[in-house]
N, C-alpha and C. Protein backbone atom coordinates (compact mmCIF):
# COMPACT_ATOMS: atom_id res chain seq x y z
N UNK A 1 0.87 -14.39 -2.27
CA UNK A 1 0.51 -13.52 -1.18
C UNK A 1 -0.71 -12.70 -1.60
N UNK A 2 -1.65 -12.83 -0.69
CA UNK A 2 -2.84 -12.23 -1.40
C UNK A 2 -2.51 -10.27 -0.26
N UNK A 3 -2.82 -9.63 -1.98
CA UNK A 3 -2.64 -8.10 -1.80
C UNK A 3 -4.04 -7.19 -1.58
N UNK A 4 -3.71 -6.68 -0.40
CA UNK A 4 -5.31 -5.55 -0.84
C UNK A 4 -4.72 -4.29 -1.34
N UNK A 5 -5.49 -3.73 -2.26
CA UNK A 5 -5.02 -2.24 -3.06
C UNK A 5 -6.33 -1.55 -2.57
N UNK A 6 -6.12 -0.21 -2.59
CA UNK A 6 -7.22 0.70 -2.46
C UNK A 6 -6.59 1.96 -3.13
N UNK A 7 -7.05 3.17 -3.22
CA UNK A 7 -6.90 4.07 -3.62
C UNK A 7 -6.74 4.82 -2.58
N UNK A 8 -6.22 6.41 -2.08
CA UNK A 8 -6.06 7.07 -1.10
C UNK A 8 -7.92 8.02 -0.91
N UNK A 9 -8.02 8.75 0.04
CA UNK A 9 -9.41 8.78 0.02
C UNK A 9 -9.96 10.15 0.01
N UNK A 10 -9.08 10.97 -0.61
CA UNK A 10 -9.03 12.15 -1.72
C UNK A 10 -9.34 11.63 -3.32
N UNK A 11 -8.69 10.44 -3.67
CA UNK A 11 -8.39 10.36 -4.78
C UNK A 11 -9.26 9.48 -6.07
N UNK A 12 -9.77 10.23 -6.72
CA UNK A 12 -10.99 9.25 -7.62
C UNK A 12 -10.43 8.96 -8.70
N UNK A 13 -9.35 8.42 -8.61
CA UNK A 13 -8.90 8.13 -9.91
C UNK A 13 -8.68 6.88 -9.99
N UNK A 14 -9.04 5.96 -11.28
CA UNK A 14 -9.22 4.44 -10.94
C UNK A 14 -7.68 3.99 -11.89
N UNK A 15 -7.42 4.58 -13.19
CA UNK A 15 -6.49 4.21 -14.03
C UNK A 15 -5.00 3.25 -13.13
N UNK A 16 -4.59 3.83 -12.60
CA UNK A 16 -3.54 3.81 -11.90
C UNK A 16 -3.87 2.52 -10.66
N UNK A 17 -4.88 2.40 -10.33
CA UNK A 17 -5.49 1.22 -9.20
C UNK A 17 -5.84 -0.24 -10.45
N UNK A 18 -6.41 -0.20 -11.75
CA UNK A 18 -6.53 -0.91 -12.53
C UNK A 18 -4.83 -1.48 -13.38
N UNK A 19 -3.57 -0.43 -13.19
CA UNK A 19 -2.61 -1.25 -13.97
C UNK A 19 -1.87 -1.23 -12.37
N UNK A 20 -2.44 -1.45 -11.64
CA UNK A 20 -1.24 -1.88 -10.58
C UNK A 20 -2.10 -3.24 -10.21
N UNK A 21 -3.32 -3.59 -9.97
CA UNK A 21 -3.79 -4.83 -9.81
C UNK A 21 -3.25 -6.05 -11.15
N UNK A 22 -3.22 -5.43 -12.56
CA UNK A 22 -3.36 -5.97 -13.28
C UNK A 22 -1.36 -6.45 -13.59
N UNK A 23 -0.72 -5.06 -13.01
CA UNK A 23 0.69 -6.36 -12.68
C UNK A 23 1.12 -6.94 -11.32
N UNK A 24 0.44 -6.35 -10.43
CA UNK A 24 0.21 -7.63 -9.58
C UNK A 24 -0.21 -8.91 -9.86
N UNK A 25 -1.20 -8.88 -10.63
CA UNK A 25 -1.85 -10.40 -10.69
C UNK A 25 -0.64 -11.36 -11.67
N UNK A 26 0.07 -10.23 -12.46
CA UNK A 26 0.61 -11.12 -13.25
C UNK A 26 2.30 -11.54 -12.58
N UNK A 27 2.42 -10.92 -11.42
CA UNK A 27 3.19 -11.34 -10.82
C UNK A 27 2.83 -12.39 -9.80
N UNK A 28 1.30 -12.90 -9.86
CA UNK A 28 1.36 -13.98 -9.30
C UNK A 28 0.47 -13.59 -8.10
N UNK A 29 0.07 -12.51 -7.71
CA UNK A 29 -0.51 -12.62 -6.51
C UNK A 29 -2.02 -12.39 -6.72
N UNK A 30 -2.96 -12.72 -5.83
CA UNK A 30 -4.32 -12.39 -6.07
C UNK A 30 -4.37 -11.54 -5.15
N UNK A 31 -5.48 -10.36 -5.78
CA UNK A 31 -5.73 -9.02 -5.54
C UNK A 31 -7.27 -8.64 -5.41
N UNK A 32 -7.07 -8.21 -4.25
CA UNK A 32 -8.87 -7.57 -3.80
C UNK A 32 -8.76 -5.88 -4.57
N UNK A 33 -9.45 -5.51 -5.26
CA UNK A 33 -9.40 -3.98 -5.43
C UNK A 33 -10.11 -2.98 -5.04
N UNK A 34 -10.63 -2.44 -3.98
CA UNK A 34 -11.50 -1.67 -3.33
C UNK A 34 -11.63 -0.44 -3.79
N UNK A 35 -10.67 -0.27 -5.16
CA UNK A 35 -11.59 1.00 -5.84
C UNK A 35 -10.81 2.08 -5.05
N UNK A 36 -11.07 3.39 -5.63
CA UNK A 36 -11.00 4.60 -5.89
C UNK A 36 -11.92 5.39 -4.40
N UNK A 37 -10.93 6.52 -3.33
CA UNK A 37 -11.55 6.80 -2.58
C UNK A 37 -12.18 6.43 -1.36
N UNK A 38 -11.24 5.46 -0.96
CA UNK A 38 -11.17 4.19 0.22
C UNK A 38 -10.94 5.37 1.48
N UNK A 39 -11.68 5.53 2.28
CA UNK A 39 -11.75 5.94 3.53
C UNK A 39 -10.73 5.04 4.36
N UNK A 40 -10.63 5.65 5.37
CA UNK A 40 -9.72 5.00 6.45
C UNK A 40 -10.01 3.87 6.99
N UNK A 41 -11.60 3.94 7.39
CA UNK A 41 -12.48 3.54 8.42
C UNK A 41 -12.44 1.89 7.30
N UNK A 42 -13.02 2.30 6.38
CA UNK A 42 -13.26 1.18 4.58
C UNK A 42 -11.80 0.48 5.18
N UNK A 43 -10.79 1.19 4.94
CA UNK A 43 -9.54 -0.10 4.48
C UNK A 43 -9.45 -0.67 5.71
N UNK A 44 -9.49 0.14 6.87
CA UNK A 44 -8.88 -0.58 8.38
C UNK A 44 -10.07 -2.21 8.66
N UNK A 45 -11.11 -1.55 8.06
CA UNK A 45 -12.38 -2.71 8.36
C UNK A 45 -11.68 -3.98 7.53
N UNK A 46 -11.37 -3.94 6.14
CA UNK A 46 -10.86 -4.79 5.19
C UNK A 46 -9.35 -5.37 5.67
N UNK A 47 -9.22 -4.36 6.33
CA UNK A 47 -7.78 -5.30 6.71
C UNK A 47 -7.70 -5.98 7.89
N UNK A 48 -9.25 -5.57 8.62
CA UNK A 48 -9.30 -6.74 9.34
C UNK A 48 -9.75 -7.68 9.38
N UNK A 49 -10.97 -7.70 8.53
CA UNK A 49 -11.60 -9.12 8.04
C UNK A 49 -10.11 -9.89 7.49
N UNK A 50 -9.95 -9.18 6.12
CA UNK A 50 -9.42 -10.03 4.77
C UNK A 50 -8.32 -10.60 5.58
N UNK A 51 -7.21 -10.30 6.37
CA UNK A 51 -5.62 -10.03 6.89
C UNK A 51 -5.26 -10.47 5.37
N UNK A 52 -4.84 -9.60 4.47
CA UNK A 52 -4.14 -9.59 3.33
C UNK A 52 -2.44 -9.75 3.89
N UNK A 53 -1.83 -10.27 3.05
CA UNK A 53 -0.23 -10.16 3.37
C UNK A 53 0.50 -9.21 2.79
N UNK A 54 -0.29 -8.13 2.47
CA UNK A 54 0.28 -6.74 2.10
C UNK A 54 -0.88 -5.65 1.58
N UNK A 55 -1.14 -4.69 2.27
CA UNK A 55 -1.89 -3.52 1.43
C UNK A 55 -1.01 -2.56 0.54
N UNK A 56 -1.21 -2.58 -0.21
CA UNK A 56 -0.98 -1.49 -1.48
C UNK A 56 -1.81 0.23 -1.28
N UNK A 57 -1.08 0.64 -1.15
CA UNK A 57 -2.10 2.26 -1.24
C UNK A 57 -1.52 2.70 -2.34
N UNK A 58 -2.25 3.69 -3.39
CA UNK A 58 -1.82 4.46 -4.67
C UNK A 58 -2.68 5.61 -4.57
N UNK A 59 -1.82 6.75 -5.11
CA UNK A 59 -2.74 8.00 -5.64
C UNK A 59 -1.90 8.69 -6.88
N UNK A 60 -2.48 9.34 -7.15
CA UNK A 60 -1.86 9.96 -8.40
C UNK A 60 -2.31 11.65 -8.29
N UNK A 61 -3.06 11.87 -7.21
CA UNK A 61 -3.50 13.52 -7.43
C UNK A 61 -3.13 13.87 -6.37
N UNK A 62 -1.65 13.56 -6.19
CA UNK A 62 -0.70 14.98 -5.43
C UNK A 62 -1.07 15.19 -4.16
N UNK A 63 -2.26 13.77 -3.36
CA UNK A 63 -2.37 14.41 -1.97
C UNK A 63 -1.88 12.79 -1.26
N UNK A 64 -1.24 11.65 -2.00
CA UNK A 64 -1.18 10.75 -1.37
C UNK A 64 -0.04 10.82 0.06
N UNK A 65 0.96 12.25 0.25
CA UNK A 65 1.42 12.17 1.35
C UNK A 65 0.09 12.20 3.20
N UNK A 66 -0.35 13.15 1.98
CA UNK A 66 -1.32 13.99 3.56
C UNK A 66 -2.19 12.34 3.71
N UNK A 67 -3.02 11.66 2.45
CA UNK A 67 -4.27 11.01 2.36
C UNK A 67 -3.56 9.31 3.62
N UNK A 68 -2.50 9.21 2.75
CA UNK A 68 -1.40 7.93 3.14
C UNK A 68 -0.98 7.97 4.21
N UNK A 69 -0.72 9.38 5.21
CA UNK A 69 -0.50 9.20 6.69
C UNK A 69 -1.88 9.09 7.53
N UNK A 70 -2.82 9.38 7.12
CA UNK A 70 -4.29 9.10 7.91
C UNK A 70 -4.67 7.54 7.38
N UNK A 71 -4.28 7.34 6.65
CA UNK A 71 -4.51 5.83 6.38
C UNK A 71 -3.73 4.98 7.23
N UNK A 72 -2.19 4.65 6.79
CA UNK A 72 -1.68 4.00 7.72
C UNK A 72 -1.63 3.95 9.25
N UNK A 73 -1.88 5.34 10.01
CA UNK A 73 -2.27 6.09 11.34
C UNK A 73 -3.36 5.11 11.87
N UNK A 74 -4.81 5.10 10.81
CA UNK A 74 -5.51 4.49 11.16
C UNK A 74 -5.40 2.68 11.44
N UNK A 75 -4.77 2.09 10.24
CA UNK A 75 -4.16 0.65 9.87
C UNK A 75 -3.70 0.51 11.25
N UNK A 76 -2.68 1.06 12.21
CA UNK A 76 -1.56 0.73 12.77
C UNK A 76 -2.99 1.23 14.71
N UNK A 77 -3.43 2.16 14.38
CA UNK A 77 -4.33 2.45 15.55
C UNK A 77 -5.38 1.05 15.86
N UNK A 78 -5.87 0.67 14.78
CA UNK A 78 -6.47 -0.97 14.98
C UNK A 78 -5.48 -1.61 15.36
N UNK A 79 -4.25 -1.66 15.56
CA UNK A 79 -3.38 -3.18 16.08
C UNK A 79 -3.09 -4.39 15.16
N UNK A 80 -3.02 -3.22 13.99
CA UNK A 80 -3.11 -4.48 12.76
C UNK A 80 -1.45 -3.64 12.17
N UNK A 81 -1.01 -5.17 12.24
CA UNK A 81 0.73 -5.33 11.85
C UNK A 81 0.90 -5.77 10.68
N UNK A 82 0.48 -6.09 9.49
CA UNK A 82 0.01 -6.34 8.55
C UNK A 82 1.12 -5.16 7.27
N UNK A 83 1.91 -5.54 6.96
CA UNK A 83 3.05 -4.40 5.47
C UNK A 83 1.92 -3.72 4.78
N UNK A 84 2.68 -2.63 4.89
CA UNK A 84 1.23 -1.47 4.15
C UNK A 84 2.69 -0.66 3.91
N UNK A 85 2.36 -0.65 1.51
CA UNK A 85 3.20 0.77 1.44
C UNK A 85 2.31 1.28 0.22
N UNK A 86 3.17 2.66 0.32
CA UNK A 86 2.25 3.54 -0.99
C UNK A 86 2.98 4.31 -1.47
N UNK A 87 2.59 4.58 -2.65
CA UNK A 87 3.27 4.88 -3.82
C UNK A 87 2.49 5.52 -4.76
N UNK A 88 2.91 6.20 -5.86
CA UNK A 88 2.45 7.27 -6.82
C UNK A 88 2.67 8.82 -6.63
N UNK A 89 1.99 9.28 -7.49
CA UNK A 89 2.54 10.90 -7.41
C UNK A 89 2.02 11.30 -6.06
N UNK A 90 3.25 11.59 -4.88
CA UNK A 90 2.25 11.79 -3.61
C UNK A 90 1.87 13.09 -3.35
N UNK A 91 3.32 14.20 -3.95
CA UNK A 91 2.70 15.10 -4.00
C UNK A 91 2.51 16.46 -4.88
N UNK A 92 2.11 17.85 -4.52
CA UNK A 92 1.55 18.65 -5.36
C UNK A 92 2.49 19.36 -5.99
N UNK A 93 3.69 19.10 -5.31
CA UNK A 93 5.34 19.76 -6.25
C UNK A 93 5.54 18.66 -6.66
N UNK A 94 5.17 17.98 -7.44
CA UNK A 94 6.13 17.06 -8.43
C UNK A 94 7.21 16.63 -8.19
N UNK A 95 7.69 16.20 -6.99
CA UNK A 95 8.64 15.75 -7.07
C UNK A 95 8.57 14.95 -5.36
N UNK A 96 9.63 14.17 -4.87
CA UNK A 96 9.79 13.66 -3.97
C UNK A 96 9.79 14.18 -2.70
N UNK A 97 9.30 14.46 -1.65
CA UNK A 97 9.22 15.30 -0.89
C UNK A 97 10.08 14.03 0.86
N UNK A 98 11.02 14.34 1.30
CA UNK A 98 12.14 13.40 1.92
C UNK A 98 11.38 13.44 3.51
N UNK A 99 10.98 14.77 3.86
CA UNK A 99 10.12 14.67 5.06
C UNK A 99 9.23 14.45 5.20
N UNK A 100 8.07 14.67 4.13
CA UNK A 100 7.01 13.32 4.18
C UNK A 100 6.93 11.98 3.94
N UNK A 101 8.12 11.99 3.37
CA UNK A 101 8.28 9.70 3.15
C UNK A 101 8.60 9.71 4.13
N UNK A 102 9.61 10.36 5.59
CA UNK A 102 9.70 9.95 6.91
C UNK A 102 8.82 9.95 7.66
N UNK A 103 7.74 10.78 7.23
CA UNK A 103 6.60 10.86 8.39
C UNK A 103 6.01 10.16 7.90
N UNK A 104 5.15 9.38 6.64
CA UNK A 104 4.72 8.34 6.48
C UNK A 104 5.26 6.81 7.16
N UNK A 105 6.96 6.37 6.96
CA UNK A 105 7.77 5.64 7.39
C UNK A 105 7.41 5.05 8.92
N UNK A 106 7.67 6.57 9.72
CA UNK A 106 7.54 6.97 11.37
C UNK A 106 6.18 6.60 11.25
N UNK A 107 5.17 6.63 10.47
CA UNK A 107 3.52 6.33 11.05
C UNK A 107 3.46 4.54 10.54
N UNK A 108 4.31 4.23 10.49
CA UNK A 108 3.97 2.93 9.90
C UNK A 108 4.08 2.21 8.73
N UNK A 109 4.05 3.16 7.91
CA UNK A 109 4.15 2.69 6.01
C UNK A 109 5.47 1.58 6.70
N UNK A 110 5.45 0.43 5.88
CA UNK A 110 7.30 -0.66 5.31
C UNK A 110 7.75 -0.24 4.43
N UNK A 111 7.21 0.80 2.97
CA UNK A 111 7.65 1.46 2.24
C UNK A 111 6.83 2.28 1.33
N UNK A 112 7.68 3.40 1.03
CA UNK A 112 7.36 4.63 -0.19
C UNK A 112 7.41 4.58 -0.98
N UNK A 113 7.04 4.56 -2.38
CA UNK A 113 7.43 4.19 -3.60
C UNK A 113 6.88 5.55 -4.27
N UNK A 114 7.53 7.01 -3.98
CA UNK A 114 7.11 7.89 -4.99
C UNK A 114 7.44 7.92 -6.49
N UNK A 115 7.03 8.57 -7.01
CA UNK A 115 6.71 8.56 -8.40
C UNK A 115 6.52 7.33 -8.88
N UNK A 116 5.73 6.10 -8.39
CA UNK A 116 5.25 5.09 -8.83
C UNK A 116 6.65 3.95 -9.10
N UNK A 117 6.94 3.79 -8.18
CA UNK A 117 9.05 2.89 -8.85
C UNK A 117 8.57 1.66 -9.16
N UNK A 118 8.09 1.92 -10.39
CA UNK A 118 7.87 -0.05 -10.38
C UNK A 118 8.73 -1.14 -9.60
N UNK A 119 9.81 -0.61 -10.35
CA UNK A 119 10.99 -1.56 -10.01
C UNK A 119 11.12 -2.01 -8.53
N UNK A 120 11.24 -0.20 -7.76
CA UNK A 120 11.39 -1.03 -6.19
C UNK A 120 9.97 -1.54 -5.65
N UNK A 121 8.93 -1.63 -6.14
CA UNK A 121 8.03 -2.13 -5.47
C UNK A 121 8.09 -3.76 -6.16
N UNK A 122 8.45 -3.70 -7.36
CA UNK A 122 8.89 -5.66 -7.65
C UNK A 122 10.26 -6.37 -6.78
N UNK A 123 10.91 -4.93 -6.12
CA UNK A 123 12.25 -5.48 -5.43
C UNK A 123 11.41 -5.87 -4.34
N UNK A 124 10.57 -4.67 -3.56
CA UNK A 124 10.25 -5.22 -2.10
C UNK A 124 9.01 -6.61 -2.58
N UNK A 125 8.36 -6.93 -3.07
CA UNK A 125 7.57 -8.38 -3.15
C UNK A 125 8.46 -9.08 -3.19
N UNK A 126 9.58 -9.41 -3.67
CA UNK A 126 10.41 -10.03 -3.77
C UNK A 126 11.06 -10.41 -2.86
N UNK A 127 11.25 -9.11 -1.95
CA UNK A 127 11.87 -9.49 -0.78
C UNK A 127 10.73 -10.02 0.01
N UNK A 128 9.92 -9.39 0.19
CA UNK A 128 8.93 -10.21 1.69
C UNK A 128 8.49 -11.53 1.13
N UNK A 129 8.70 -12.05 0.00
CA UNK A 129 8.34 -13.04 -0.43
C UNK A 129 9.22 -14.24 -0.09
N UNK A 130 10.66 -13.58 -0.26
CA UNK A 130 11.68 -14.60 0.10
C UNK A 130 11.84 -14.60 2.07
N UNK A 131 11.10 -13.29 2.59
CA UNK A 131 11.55 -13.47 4.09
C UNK A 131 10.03 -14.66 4.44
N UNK A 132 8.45 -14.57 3.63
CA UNK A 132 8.03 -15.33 4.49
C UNK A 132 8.06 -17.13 3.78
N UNK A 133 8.91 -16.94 3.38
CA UNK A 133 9.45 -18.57 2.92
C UNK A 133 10.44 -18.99 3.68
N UNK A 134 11.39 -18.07 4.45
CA UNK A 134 12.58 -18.44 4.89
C UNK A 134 11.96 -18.39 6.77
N UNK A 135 10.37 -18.01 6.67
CA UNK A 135 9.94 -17.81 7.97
C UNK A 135 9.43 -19.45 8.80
N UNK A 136 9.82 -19.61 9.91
CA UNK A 136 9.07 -21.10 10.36
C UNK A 136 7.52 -20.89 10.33
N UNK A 137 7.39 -22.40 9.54
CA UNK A 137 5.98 -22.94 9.39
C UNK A 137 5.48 -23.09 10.60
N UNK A 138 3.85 -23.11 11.16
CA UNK A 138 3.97 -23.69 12.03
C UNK A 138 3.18 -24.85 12.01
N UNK A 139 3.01 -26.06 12.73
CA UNK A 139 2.97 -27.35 12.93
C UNK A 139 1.82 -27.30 13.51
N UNK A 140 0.74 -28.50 12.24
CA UNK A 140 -0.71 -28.49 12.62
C UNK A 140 -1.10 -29.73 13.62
C-alpha cells in the first residue's frame, strides 16, 4: 500500500517523519515523504494527484491536535475518502487529551495514535491490509 507521510504544518521537525518512513518501508510499503511543515493546501493537492492508500500525519511539538484537525478538515473538504491518521506527541500537556482525539475522529481522522503507539499503528496496517485483500477485485 503506497503511504503518504507529511509532517503537521506548525511542525519543523524532520527526526520523527525520517524513523516513521524508514519503518514503514520496512514493513513493506512504499512511502512518499513530503517533509516537515506540510500545509493543508500541500497535502490535500498530494492526495489528490498521488491517491495514496493511506496518509500518515506526525508531529512531535505539542500542536498536532490543533495542526491535524485543519489538515484532515481540509483532506475530507476536497471529497477525498482516502484513511488519514495521526499520531505523535499531539499535545502541549503531555499527555493524551480524549476530546481532541474525538474531534479529530468527528473531522475525519480513521485513527489517533498519541504518544506515537507503534504498536497500534502496525495493528491498524494490518488491519486495512487484510480488509483491502478481503475487498472485491474489480474485473478488467
Amino acid at each position: 500500500m503506497n503511504i503518504l507521510l507529511a509532517g503537521t504544518a506548525s511542525d519543523s521537525h524532520t527526526w520523527n517523519l525520517v524513523y516513521l518512513q524508514l519503518l514503514l518501508e520496512e514493513l513493506g510499503h512504499p512511502v512518499r515523504n513530503l517533509g516537515p511543515c506540510v500545509t493543508d493546501e500541500l497535502l490535500t493537492e498530494a492526495c489528490a494527484r498521488e491517491e495514496p492508500g493511506l496518509v500518515v500525519l506526525s508531529s512531535v511539538n505539542g500542536h498536532g491536535y490543533r495542526d491535524g484537525l485543519g489538515a484532515v478538515r481540509a483532506v475530507r473538504r476536497a471529497g477525498l475518502t482516502l484513511p488519514v491518521v495521526i499520531g505523535g506527541k499531539l499535545g502541549v500537556a503531555g499527555e493524551a487529551d480524549p476530546a481532541q482525539r474525538g474531534l479529530l475522529l468527528d473531522a475525519g481522522c480513521d485513527a489517533v495514535f498519541d504518544d506515537g503507539d507503534v504498536a497500534a499503528l502496525r495493528a491498524y496496517l494490518a488491519a486495512l491490509e487484510a480488509a483491502a485483500h478481503r475487498a472485491p477485485q474489480a474485473v478488467a
